[in-house]
Protein backbone atom coordinates (compact mmCIF):
# COMPACT_ATOMS: atom_id res chain seq x y z
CA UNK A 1 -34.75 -33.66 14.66
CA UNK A 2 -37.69 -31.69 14.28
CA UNK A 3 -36.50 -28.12 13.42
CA UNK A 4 -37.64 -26.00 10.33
CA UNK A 5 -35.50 -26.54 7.85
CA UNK A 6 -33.15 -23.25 6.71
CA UNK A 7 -33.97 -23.51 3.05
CA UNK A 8 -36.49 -25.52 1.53
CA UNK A 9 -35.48 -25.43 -2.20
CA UNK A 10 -31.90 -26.85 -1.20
CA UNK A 11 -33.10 -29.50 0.54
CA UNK A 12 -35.33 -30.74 -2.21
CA UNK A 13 -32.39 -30.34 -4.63
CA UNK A 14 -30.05 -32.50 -1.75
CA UNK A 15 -31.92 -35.13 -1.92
CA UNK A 16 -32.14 -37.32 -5.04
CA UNK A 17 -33.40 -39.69 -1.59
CA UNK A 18 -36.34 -37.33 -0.48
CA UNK A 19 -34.47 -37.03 3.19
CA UNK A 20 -34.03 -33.70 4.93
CA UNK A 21 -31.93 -32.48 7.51
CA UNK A 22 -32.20 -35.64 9.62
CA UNK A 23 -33.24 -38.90 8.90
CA UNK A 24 -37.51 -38.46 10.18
CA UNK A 25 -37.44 -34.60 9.72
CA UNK A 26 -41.02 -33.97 7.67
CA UNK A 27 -42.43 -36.74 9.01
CA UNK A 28 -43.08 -35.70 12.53
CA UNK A 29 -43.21 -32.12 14.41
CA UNK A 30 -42.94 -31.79 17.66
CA UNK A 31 -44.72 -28.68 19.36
CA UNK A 32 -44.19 -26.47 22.74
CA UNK A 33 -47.30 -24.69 23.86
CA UNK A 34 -47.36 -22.22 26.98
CA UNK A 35 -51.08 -21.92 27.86
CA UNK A 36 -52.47 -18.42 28.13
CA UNK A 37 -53.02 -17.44 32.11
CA UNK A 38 -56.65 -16.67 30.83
CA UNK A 39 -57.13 -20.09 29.98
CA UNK A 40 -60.46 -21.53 31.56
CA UNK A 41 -59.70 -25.36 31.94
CA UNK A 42 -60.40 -27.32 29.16
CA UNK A 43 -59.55 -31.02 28.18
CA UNK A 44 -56.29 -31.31 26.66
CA UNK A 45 -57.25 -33.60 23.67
CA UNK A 46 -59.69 -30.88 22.82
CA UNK A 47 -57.32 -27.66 23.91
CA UNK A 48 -55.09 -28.92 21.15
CA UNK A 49 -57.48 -30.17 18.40
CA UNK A 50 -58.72 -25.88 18.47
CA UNK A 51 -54.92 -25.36 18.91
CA UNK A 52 -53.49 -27.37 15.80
CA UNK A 53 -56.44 -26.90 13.92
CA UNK A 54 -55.27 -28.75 10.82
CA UNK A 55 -54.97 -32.63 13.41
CA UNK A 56 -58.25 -34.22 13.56
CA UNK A 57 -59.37 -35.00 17.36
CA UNK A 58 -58.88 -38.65 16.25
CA UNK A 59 -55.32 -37.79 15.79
CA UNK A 60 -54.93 -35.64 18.93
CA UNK A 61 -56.54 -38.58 21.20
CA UNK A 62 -54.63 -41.18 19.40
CA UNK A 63 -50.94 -39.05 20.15
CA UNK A 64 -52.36 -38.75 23.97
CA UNK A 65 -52.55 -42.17 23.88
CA UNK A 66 -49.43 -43.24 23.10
CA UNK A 67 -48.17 -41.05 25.33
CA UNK A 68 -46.86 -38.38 23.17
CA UNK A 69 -48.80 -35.39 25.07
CA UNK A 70 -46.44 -33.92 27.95
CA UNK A 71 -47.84 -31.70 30.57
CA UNK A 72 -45.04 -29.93 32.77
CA UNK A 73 -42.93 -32.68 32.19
CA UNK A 74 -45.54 -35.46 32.88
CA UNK A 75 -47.15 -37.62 30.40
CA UNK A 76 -50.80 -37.06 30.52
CA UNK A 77 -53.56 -38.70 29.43
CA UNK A 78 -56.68 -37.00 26.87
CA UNK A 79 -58.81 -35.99 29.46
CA UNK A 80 -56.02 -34.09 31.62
CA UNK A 81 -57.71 -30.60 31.78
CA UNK A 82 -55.77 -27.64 30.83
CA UNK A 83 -54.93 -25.06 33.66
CA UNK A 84 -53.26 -21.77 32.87
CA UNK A 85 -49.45 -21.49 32.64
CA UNK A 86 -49.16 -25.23 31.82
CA UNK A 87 -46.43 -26.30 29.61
CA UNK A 88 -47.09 -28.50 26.92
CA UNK A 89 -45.14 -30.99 24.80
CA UNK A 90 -46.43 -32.82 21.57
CA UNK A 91 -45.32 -35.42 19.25
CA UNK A 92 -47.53 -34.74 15.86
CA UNK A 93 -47.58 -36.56 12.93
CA UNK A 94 -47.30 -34.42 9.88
CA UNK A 95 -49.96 -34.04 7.37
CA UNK A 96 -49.19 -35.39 4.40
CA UNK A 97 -47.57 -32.65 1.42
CA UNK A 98 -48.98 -34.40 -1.10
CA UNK A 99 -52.27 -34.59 -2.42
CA UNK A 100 -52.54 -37.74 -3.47
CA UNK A 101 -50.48 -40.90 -3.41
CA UNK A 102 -50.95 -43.26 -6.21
CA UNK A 103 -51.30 -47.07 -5.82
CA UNK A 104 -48.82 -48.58 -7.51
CA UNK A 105 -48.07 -52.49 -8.22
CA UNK A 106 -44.60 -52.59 -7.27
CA UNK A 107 -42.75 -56.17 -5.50
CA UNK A 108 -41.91 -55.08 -2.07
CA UNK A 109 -40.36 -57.96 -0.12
CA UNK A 110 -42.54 -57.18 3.44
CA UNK A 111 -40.71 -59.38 6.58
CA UNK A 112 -43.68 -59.09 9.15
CA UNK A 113 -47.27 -57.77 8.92
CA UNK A 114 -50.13 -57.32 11.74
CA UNK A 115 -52.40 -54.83 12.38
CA UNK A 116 -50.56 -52.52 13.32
CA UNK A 117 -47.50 -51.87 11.55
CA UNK A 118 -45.52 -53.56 8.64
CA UNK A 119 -41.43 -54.25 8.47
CA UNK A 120 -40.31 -53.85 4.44
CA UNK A 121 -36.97 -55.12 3.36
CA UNK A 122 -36.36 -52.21 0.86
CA UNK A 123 -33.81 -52.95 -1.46
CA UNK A 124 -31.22 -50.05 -3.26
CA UNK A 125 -32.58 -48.27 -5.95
CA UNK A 126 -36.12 -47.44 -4.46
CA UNK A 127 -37.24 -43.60 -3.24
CA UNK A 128 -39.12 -44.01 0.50
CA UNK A 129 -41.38 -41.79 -0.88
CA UNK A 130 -43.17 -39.02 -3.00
CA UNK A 131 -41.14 -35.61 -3.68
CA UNK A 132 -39.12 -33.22 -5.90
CA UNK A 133 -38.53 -35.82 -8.86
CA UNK A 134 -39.54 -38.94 -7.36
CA UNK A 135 -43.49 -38.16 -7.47
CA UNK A 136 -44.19 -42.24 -8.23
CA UNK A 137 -42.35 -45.44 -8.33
CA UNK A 138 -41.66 -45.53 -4.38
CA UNK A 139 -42.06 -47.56 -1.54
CA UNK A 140 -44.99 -45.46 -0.48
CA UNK A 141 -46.90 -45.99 -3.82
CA UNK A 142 -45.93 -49.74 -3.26
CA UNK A 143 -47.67 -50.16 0.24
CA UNK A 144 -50.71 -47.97 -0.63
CA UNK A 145 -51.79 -50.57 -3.21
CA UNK A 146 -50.33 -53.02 -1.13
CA UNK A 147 -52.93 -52.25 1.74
CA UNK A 148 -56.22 -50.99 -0.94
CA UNK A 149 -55.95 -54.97 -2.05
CA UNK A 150 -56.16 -56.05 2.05
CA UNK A 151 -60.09 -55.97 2.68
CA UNK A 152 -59.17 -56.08 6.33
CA UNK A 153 -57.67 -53.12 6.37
CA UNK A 154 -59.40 -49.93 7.55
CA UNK A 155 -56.62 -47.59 8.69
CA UNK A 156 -57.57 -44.22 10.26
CA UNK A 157 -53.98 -42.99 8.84
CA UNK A 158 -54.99 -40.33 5.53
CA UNK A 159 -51.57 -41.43 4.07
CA UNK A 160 -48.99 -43.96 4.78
CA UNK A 161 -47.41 -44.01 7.80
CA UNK A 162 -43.54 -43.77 7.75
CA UNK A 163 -41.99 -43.49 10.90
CA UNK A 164 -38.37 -42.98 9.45
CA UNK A 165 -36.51 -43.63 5.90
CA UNK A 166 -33.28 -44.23 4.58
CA UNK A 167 -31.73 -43.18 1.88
CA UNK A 168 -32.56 -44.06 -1.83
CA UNK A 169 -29.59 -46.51 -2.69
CA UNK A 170 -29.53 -47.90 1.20
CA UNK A 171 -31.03 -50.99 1.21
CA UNK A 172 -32.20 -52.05 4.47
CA UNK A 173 -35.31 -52.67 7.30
CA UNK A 174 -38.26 -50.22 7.53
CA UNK A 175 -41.14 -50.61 9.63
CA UNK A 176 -44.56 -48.75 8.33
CA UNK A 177 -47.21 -47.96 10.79
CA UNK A 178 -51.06 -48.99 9.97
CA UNK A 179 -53.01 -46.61 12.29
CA UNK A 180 -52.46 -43.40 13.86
CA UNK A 181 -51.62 -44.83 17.50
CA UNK A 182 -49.16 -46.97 15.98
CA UNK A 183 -47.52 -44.23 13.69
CA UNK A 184 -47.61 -42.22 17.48
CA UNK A 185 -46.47 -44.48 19.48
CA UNK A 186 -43.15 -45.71 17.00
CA UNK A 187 -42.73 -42.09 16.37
CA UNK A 188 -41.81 -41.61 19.88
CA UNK A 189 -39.51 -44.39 20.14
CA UNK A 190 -37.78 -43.34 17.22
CA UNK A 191 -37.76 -39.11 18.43
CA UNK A 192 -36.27 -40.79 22.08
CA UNK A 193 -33.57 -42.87 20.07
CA UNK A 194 -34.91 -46.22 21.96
CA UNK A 195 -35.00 -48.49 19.03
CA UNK A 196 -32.26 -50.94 17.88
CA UNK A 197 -30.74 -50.35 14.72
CA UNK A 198 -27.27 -51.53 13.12
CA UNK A 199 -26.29 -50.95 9.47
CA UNK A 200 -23.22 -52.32 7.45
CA UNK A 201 -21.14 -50.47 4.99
CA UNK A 202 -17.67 -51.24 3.41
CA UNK A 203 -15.38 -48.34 3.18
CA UNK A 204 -12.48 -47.47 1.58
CA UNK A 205 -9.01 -47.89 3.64
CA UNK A 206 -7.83 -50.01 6.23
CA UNK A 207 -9.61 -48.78 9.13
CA UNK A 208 -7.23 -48.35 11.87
CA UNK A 209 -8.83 -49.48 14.84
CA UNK A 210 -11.43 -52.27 15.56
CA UNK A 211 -14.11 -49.76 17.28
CA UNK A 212 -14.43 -46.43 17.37
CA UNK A 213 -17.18 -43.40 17.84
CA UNK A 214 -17.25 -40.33 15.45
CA UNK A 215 -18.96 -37.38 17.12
CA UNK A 216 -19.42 -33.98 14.76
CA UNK A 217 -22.04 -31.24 13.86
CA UNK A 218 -23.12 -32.74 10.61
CA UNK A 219 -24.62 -29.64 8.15
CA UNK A 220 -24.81 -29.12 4.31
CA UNK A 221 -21.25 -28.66 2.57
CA UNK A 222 -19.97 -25.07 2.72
CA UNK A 223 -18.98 -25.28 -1.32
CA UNK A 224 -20.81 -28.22 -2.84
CA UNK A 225 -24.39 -28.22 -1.37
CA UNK A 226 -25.13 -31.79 -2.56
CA UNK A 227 -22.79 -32.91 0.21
CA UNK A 228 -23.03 -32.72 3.98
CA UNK A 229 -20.39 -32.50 6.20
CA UNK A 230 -18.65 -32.57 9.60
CA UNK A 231 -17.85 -29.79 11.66
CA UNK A 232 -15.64 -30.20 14.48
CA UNK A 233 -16.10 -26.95 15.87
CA UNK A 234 -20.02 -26.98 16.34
CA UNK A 235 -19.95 -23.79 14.21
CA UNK A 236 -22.82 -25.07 11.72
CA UNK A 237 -25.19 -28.06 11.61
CA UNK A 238 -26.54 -30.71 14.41
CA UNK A 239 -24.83 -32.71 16.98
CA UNK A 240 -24.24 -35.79 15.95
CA UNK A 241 -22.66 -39.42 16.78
CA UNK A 242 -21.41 -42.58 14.89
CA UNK A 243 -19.92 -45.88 16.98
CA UNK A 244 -18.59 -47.78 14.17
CA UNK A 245 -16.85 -51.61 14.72
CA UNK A 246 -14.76 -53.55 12.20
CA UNK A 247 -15.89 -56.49 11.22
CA UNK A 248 -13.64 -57.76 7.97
CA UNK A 249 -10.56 -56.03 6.70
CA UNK A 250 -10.01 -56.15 2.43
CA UNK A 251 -6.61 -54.43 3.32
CA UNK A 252 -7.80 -51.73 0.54
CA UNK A 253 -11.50 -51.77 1.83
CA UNK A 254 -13.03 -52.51 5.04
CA UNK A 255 -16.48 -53.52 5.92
CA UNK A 256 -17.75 -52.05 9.36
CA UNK A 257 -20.54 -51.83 11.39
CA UNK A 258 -22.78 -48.84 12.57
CA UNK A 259 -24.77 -47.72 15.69
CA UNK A 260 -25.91 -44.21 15.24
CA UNK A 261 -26.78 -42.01 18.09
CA UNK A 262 -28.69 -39.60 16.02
CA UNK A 263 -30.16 -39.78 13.09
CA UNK A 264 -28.90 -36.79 10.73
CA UNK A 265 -29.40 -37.16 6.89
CA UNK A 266 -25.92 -38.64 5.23
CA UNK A 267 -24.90 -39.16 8.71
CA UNK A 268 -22.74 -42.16 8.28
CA UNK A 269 -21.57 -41.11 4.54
CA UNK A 270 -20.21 -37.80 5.97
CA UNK A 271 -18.54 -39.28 9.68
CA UNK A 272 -17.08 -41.88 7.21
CA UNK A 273 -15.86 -39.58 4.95
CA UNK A 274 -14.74 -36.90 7.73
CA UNK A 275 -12.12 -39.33 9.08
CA UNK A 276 -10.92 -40.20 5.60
CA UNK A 277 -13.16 -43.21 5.01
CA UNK A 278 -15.18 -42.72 2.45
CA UNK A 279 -18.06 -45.33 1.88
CA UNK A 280 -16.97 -47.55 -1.28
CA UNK A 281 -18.43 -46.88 -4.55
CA UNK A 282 -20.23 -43.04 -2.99
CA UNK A 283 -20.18 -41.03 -5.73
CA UNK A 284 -22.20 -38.22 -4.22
CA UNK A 285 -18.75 -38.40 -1.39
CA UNK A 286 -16.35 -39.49 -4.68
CA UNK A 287 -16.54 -42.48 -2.92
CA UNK A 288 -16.88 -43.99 -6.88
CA UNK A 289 -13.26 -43.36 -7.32
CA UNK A 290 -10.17 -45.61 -6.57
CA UNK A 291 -9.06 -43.96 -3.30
CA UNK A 292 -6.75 -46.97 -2.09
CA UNK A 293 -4.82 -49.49 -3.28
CA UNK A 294 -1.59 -49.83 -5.94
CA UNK A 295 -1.09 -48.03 -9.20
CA UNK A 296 -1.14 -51.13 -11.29
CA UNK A 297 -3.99 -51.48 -14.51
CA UNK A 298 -4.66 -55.04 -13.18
CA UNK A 299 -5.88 -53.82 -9.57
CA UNK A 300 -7.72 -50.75 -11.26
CA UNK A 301 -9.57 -52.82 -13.74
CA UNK A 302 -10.57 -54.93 -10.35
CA UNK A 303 -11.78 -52.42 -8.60
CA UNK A 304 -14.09 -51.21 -11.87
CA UNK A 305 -15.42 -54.42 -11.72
CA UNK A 306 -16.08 -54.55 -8.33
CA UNK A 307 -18.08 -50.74 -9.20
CA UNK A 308 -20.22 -52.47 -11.77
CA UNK A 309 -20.47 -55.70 -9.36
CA UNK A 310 -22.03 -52.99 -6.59
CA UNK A 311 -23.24 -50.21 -8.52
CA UNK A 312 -23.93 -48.29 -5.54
CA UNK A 313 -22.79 -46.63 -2.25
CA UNK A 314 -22.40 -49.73 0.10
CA UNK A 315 -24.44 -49.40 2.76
CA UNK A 316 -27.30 -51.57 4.63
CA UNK A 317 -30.02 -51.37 7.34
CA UNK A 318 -28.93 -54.36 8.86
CA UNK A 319 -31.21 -54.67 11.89
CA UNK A 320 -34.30 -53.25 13.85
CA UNK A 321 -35.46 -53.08 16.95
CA UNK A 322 -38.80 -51.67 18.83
CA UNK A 323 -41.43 -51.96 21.09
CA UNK A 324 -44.56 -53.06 19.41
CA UNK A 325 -47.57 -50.22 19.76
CA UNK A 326 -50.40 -52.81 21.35
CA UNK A 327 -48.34 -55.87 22.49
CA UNK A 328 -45.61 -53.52 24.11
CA UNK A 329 -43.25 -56.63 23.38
CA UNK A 330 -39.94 -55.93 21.91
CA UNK A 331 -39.60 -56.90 18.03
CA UNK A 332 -36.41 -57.42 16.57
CA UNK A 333 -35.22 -58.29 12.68
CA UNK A 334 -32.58 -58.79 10.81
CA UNK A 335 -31.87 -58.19 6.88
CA UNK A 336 -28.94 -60.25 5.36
CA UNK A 337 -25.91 -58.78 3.12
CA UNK A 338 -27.97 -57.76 -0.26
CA UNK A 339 -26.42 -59.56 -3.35
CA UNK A 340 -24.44 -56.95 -4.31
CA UNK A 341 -22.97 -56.28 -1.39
CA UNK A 342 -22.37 -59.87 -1.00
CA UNK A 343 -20.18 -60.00 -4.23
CA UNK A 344 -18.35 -57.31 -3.51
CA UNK A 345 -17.03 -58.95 -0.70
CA UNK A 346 -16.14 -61.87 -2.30
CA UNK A 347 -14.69 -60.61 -4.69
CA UNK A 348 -12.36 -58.74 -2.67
CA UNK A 349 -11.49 -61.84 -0.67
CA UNK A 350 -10.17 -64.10 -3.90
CA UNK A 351 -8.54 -60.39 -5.09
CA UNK A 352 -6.24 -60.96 -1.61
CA UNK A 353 -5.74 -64.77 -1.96
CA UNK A 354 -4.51 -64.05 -5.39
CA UNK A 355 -2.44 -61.24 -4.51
């Protein structure tokens, strides 16, 4: 999840969505230090602040805390001192790539606030955030004038705090963290896949059988490099896995449910599309075709409606789960079927009472 990515001009042009190679990759790093044997013992919180000079020792002490700082495989805290030969392991925030993010008055629908952190409903159509031809307009600008007009808020974060994304036209849950030991602390659930997540998408076919788990190296396209894809073979890309359930057959479409191991960029677009399932109405996967059904202008017109009914690949951040940063309680939420999505469906329903 946190590996350099191979080129960073194609990744920009990729992503119409501002993701990378996986879903938090450029949000977070994480580092491996080997201390030199010459190393006269030193506190860790201030080892690494001269180590990693561009992270405040705010930052540093804030990542110790939340127990993001490994030392030889245990978690220590920011006064550990630093011995020679120690092995070190951090979760870091990155700094932000641009300069400066622009308030911007823009409805968000936000499902829980505290202190802490904040869970967004974001709904298809709006960028996560600032980058190659998305520099305003986002969900980033949105909370940054969201929290300027909240006097009681007096974040030590220098930029908003996204823990993950989704994709542009993925509507869906977010949570947003408000200081840097929250923004730590979610980071790491997030890096050690502990958090509860389920999204819905409708895809084309009959999907053969009720449950079912994808696993493929998922890397860029070998021909069109707007795409990524599955490799079998392990040859190219990163491990990845998709349990998938069915949870309403349109004989011609059906809608499923996701639970993704990882968190790879396009991951369930590409499984889906790897085991001839393309998401409906994809057009980056030529999902926006008809790929099922009868040759008949009656059912084609349908289906065009049903395009301009869901203008959009179908997919939603249905739930999310974590542990809350001071309360350490679990929080859990769910987003209901977006409007379009909701159409769609019914649509499809009278289509198969009718014929």
């Amino acid at each position: 999840m946190l590996d350099e990515n191979e080129d960073f001009l194609e990744d920009e042009i990729l992503n119409d969505d501002n993701s990378n190679e996986d879903e938090n990759s450029g949000l977070y790093e994480h580092v491996n230090i080997k201390v030199d044997k010459n190393q006269e013992p030193l506190r860790v919180d201030k080892y690494l602040s001269i180590f990693r000079q561009n992270s405040s020792r705010n930052k540093i002490s804030q990542t110790c805390r939340a127990g993001n700082v490994v030392v030889n495989g245990t978690v220590v805290k920011q006064n550990y001192r630093v011995k020679p030969g120690d092995e070190i392991s951090v979760l870091l925030a990155h700094p932000p790539r641009e300069n400066v993010i622009i308030p911007q008055d823009i409805p968000i629908n936000i499902v829980y606030e505290d202190a802490d952190l904040i869970v967004v409903d974001k709904h298809a159509g709006m960028v996560v955030h600032p980058g190659f031809g998305n520099w305003d307009g986002t969900l980033v600008n949105a909370l940054a004038f969201h929290f300027a007009k909240d006097p009681n808020y007096n974040s030590d974060l220098d930029r908003v705090g996204l823990v993950h994304r989704i994709d542009k036209d993925t509507s869906g849950l977010l949570v947003i963290a408000k200081t840097e030991y929250a923004l730590s602390y979610l980071a790491k659930q997030f890096f050690d896949r502990k958090t509860r997540r389920l999204y819905w998408a409708f895809v084309w076919g009959n999907v053969q059988d009720d449950e079912g788990t994808i696993t493929g190296h998922i890397g860029r396209h070998p021909k069109n490099r707007m795409q990524m894809y599955t490799y079998e073979d392990g040859s190219h890309g990163k491990h990845a896995v998709t349990h998938y359930k069915v949870l309403e057959r349109f004989r011609y479409m059906t809608w499923i449910e996701c639970k993704l191991e990882t968190g790879r960029t396009h991951q369930i677009r590409a499984h889906m599309k790897h085991i001839g399932h393309t998401l409906f109405n994809d057009e980056r996967y030529e999902g926006n075709i008809i790929m099922r059904g009868v040759n008949l202008p009656k059912y084609k017109q349908f289906v065009q409606n049903v395009f301009e009914v869901l203008p959009r690949h179908a997919l939603h951040a249905h739930t999310l789960g974590f542990i809350h940063p001071t309360t350490k309680k679990e929080m859990y939420f769910e987003s209901p079927m977006p409007k379009d999505m909701l159409d769609a469906a019914e649509r499809w329903r009278k289509y198969l009472d009718n014929n």
